[in-house]
C-alpha atoms as a PDB file:
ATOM      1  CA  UNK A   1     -23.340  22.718  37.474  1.00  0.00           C
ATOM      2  CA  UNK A   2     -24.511  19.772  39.703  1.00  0.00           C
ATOM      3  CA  UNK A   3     -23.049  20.277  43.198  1.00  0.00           C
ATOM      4  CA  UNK A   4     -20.298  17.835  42.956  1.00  0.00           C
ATOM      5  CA  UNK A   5     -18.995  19.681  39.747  1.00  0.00           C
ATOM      6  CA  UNK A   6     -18.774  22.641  41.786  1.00  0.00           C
ATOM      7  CA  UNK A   7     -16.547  21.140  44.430  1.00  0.00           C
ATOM      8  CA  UNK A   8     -14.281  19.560  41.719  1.00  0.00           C
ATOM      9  CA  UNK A   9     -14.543  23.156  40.140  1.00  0.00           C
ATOM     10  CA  UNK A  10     -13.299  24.753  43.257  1.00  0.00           C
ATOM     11  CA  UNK A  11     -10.325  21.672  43.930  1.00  0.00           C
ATOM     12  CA  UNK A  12      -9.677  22.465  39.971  1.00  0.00           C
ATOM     13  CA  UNK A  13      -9.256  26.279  40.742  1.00  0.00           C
ATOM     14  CA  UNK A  14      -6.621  25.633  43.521  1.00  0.00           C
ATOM     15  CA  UNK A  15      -4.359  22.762  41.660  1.00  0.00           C
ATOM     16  CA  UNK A  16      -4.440  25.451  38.471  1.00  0.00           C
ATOM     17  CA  UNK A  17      -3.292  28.279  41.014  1.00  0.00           C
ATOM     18  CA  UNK A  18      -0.655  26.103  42.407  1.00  0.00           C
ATOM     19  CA  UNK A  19       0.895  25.026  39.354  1.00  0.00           C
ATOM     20  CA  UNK A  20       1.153  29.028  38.278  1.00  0.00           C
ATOM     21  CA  UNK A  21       2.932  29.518  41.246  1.00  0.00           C
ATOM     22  CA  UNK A  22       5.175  27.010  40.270  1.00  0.00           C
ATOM     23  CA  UNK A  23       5.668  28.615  36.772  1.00  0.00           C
ATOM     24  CA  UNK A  24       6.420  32.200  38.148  1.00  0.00           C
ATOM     25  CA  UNK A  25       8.856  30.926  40.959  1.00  0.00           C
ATOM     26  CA  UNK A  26      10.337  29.197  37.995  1.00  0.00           C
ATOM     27  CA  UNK A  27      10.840  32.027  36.379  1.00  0.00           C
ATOM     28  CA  UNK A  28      11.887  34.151  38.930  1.00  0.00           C
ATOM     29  CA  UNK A  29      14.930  31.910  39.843  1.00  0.00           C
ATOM     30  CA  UNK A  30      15.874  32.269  35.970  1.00  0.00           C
ATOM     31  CA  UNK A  31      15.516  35.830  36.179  1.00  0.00           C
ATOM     32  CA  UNK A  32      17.998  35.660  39.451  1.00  0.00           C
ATOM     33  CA  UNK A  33      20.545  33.223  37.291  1.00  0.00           C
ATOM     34  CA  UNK A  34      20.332  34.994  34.396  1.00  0.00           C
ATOM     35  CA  UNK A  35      21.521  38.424  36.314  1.00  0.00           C
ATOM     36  CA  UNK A  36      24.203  36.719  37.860  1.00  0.00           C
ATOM     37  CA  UNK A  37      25.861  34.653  35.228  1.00  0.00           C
ATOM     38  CA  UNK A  38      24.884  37.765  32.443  1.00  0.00           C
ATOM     39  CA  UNK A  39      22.958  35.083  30.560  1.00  0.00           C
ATOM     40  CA  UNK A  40      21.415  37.161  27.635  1.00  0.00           C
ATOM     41  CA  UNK A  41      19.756  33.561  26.132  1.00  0.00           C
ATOM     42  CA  UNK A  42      18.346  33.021  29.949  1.00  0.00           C
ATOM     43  CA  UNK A  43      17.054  36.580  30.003  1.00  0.00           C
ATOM     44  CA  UNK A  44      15.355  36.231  26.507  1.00  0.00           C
ATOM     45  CA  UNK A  45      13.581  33.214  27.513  1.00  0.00           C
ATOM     46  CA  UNK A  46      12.233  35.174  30.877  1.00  0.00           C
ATOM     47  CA  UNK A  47      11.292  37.948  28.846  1.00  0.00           C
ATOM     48  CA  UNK A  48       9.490  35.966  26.446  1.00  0.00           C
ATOM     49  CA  UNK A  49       7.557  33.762  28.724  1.00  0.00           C
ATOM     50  CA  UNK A  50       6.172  36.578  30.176  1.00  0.00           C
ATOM     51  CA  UNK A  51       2.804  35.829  27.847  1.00  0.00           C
ATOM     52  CA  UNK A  52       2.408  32.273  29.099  1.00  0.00           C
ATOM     53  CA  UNK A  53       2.161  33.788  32.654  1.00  0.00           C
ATOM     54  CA  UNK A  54      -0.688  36.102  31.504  1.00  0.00           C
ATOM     55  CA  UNK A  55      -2.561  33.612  29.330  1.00  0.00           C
ATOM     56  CA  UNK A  56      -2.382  31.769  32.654  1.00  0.00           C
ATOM     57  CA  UNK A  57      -3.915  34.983  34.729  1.00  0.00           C
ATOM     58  CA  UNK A  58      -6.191  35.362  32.334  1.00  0.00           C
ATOM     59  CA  UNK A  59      -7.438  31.990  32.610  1.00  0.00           C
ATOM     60  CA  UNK A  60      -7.770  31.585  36.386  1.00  0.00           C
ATOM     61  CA  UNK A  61      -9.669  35.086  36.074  1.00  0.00           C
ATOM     62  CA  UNK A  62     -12.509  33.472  34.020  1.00  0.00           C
ATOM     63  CA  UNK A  63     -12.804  30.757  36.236  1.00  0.00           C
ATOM     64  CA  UNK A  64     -12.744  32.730  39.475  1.00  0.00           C
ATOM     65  CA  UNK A  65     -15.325  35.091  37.149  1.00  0.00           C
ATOM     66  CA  UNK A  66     -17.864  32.198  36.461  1.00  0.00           C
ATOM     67  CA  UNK A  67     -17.784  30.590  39.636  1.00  0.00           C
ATOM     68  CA  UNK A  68     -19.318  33.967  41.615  1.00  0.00           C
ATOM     69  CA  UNK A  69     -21.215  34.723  38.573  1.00  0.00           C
ATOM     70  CA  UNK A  70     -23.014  31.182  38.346  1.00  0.00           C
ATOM     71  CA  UNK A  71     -22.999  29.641  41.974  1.00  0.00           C
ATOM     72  CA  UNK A  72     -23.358  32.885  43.691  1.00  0.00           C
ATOM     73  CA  UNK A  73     -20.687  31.117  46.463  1.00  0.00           C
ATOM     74  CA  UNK A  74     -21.469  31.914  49.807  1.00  0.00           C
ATOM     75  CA  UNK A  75     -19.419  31.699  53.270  1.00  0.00           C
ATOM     76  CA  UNK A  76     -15.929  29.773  52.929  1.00  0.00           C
ATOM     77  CA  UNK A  77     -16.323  29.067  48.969  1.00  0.00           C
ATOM     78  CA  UNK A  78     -16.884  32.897  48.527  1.00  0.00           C
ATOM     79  CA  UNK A  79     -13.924  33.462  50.333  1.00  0.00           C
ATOM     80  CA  UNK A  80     -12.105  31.044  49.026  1.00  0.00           C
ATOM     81  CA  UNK A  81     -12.362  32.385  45.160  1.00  0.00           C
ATOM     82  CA  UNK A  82     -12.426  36.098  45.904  1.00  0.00           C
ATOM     83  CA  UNK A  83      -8.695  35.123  47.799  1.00  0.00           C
ATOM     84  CA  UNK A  84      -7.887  32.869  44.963  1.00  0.00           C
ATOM     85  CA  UNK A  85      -8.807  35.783  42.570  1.00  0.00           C
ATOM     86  CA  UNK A  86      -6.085  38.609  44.130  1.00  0.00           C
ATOM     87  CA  UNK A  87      -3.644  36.076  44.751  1.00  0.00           C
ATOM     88  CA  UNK A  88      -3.630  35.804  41.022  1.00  0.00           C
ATOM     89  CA  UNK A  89      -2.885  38.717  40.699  1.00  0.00           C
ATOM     90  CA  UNK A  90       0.054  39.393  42.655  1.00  0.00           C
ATOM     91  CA  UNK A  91       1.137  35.881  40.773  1.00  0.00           C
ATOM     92  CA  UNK A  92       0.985  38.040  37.749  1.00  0.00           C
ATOM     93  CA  UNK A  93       2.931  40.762  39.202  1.00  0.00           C
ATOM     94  CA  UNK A  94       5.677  38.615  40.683  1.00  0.00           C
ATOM     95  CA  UNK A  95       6.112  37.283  36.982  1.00  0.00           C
ATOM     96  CA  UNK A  96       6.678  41.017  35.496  1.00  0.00           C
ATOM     97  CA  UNK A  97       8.682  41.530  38.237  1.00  0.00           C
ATOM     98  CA  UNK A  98      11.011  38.430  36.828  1.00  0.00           C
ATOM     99  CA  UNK A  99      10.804  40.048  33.584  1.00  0.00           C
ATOM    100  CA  UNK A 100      12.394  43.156  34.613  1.00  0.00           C
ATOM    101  CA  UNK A 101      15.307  41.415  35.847  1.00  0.00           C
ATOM    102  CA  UNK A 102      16.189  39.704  32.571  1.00  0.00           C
ATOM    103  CA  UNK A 103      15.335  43.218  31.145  1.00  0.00           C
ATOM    104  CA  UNK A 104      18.384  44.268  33.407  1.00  0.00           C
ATOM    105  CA  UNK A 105      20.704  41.221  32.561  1.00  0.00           C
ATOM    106  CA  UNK A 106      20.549  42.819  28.627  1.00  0.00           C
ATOM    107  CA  UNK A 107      21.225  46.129  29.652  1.00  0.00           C
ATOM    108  CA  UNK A 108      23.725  45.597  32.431  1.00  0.00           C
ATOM    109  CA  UNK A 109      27.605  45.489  31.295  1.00  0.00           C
ATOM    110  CA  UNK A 110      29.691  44.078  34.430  1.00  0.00           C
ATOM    111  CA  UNK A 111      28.922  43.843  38.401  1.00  0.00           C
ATOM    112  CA  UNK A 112      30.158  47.052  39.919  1.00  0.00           C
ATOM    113  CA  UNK A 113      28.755  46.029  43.115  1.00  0.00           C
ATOM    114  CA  UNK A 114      30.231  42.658  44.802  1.00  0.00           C
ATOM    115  CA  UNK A 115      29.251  43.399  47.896  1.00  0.00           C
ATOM    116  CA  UNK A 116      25.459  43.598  47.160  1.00  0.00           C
ATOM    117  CA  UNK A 117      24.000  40.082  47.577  1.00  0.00           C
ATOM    118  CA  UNK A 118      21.530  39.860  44.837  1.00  0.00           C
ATOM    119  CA  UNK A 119      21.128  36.259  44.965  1.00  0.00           C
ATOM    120  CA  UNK A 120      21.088  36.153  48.810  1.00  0.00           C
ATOM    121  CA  UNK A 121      17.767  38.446  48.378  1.00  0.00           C
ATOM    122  CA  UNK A 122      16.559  36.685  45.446  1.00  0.00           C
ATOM    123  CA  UNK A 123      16.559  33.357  47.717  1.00  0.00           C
ATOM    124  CA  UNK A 124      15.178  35.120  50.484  1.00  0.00           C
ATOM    125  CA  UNK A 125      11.859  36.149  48.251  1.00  0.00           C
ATOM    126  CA  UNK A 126      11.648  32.656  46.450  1.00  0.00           C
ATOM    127  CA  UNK A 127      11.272  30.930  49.797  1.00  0.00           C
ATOM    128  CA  UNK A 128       8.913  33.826  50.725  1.00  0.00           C
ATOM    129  CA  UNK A 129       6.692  32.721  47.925  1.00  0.00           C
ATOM    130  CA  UNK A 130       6.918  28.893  47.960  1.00  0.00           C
ATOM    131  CA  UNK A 131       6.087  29.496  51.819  1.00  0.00           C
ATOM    132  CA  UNK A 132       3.081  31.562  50.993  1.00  0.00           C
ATOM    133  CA  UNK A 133       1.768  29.209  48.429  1.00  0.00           C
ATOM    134  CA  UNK A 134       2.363  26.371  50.757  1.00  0.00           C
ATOM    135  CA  UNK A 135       0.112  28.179  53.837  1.00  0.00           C
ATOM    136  CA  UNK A 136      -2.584  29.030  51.024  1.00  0.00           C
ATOM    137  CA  UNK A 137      -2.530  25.030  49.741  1.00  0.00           C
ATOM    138  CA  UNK A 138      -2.672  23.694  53.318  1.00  0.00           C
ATOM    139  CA  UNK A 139      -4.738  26.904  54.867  1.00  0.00           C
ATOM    140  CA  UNK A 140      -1.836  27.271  57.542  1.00  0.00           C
ATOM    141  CA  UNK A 141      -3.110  30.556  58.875  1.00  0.00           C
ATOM    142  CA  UNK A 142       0.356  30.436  61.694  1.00  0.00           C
ATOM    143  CA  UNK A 143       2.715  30.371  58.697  1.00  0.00           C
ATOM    144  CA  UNK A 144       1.047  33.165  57.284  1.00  0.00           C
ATOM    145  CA  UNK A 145       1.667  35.001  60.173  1.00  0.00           C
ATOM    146  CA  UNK A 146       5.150  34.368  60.399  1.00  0.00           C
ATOM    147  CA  UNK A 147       5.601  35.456  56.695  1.00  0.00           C
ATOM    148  CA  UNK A 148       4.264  38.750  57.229  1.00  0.00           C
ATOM    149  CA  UNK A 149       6.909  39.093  60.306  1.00  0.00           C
ATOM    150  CA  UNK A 150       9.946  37.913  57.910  1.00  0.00           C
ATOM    151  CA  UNK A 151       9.104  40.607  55.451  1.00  0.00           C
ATOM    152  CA  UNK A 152      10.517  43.067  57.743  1.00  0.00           C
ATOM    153  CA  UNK A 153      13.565  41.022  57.774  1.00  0.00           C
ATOM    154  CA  UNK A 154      14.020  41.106  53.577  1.00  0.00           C
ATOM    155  CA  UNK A 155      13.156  45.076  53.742  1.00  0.00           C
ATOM    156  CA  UNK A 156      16.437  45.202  56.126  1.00  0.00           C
ATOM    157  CA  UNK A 157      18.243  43.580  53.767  1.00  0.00           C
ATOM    158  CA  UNK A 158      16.660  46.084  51.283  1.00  0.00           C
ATOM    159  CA  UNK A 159      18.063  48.990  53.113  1.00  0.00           C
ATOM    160  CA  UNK A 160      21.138  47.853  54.034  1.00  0.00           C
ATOM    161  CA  UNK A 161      21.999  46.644  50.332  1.00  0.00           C
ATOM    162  CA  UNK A 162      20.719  50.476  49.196  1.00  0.00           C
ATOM    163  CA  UNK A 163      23.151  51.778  51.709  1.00  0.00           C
ATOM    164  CA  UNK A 164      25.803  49.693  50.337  1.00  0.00           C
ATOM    165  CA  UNK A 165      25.509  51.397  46.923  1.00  0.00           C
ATOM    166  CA  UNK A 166      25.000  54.898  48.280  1.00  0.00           C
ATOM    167  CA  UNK A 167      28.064  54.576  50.154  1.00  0.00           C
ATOM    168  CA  UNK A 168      30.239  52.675  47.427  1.00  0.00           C
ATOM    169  CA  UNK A 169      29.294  55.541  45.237  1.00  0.00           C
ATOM    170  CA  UNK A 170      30.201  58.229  47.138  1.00  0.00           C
ATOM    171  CA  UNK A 171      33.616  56.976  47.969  1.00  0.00           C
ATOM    172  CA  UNK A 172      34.452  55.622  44.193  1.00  0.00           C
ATOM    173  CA  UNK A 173      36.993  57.881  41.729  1.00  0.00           C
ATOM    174  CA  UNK A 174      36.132  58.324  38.440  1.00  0.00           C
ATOM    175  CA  UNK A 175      38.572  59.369  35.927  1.00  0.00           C
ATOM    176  CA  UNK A 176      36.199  60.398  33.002  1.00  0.00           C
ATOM    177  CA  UNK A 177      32.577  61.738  31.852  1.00  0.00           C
ATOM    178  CA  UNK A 178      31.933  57.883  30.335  1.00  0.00           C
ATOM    179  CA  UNK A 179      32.594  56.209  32.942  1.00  0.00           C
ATOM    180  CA  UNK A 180      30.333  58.248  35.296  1.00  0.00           C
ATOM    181  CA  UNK A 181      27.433  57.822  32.837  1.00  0.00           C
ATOM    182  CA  UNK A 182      28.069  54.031  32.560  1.00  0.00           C
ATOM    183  CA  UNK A 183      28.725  53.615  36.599  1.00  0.00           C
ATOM    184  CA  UNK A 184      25.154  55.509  37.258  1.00  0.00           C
ATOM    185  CA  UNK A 185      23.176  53.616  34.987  1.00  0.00           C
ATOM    186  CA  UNK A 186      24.416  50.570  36.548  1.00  0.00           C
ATOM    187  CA  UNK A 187      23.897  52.022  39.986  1.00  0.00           C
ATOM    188  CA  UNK A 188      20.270  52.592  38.692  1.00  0.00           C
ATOM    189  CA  UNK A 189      20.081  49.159  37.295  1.00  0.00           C
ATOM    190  CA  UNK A 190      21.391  47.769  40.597  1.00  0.00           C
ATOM    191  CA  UNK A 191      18.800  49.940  42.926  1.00  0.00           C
ATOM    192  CA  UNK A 192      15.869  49.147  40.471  1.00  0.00           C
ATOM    193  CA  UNK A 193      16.332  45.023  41.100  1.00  0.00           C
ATOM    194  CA  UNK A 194      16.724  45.731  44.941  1.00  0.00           C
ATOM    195  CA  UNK A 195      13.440  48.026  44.813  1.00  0.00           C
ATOM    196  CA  UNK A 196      11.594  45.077  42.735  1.00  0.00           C
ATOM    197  CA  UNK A 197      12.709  42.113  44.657  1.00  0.00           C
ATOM    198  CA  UNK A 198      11.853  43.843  47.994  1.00  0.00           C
ATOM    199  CA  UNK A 199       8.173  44.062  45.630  1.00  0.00           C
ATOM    200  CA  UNK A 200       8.171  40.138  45.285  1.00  0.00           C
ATOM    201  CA  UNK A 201       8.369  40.291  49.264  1.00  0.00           C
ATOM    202  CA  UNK A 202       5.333  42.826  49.202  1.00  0.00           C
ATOM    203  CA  UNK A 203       3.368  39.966  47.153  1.00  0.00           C
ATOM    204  CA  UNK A 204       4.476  37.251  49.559  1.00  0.00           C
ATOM    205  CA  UNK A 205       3.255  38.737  52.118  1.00  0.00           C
ATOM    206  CA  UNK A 206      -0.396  39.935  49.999  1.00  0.00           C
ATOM    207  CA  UNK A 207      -0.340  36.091  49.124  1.00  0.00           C
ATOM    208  CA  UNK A 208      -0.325  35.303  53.024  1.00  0.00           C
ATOM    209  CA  UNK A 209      -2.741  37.902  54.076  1.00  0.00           C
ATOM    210  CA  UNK A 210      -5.383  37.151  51.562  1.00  0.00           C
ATOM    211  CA  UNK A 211      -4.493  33.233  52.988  1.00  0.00           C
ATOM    212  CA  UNK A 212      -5.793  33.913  56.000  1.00  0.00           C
ATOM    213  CA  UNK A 213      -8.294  36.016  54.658  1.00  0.00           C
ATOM    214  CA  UNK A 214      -9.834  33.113  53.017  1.00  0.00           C
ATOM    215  CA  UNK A 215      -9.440  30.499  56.616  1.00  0.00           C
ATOM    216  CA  UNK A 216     -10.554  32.874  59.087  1.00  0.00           C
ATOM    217  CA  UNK A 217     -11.859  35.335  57.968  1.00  0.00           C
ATOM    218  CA  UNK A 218      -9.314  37.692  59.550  1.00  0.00           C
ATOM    219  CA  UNK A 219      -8.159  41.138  57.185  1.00  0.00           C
ATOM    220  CA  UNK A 220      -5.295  41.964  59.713  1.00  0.00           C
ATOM    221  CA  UNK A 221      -2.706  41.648  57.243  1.00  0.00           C
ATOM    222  CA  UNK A 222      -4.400  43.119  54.363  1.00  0.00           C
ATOM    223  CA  UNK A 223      -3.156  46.628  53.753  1.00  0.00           C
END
């Protein structure tokens, strides 16, 4: 490669990571309608998709792959892909995440739960993630910061929607074997989606850290 292919190789790498971001928050917000409005089709389509995510991972790997293995990248470039590389990853992750929830939409029969804010968390994460992306296109090293401090605020909302269930449960009657069955596989159901959008948080903030990573050279938010 002649050294200005390599720079369009490296502003290629970053526009192709963008865009998957843009696919997986796209399908994590029809994962989040599709749970709501019990939209089987919507959840189909999520769970279907899933492979143009990982064709898409597997893509960005090869590239990431062949630019340390033939320009041996040094300083800021080396950074830069190795970042690129993990943030693909947790891209990836985000998307299976997604998948689960339209998993859930088929299995799930009614809301038992009103009071749990699904969608309130579900927004919480997507603007986690389009923030993340954002700091990593314009290397805002601040906003990544900040992200890692509003994670603590979605893991709140976590526990407190846990708590919610816990409690709800405790306090419900039930007047038959069936419908205790039914009630905790929905209270499963229900804890499962708050465990694995509190995970989309988790990649947020891995996106972030990994984002400052590649600017400054700074692991304090790698864990």
């Amino acid at each position: 490669m002649a050294r200005k292919s390599y720079q369009e190789k490296l502003a290629e790498l970053r526009e192709d990571l963008l865009y998957m971001s843009e696919v997986v928050m796209e399908r994590l917000r029809m994962g989040l309608d599709a749970l709501e409005q019990k939209d089987d089709e919507l959840a189909r389509e999520v769970i279907e998709g899933d492979g143009e995510i990982n064709r898409m991972y597997l893509d960005l790997e090869q590239d990431c792959i062949d630019l340390l293995a033939l320009q041996q990248p040094v300083a800021s470039d080396l950074r830069f892909i190795a970042a690129s590389f993990k943030i693909i990853t947790d891209l990836e992750r985000i998307a299976d995440l997604a998948v689960n929830l339209g998993e859930y939409t088929l299995e799930a029969e009614e809301n038992l739960f009103p009071d749990v804010d699904v969608q309130e968390m579900g927004e919480l994460t997507l603007d986690m993630i389009e923030d993340a992306m954002l700091a990593y296109d314009e290397e805002d090293t601040e906003s990544c910061r900040e992200l890692a401090a509003r994670d603590d605020n979605l893991d709140q909302f976590a526990e407190r929607a846990s708590e919610i269930v816990v409690r709800d449960l405790i306090e419900r009657e039930l007047d038959s074997a069936d419908n205790i069955e039914l009630l905790l596989q929905d209270v499963s159901r229900l804890l499962l989606t708050i465990r694995d959008l509190e995970r989309v948080g988790d990649h947020a903030v891995n996106i972030a850290a990994r984002t400052l990573y590649m600017v400054e050279n700074d692991d304090e938010l790698i864990y």
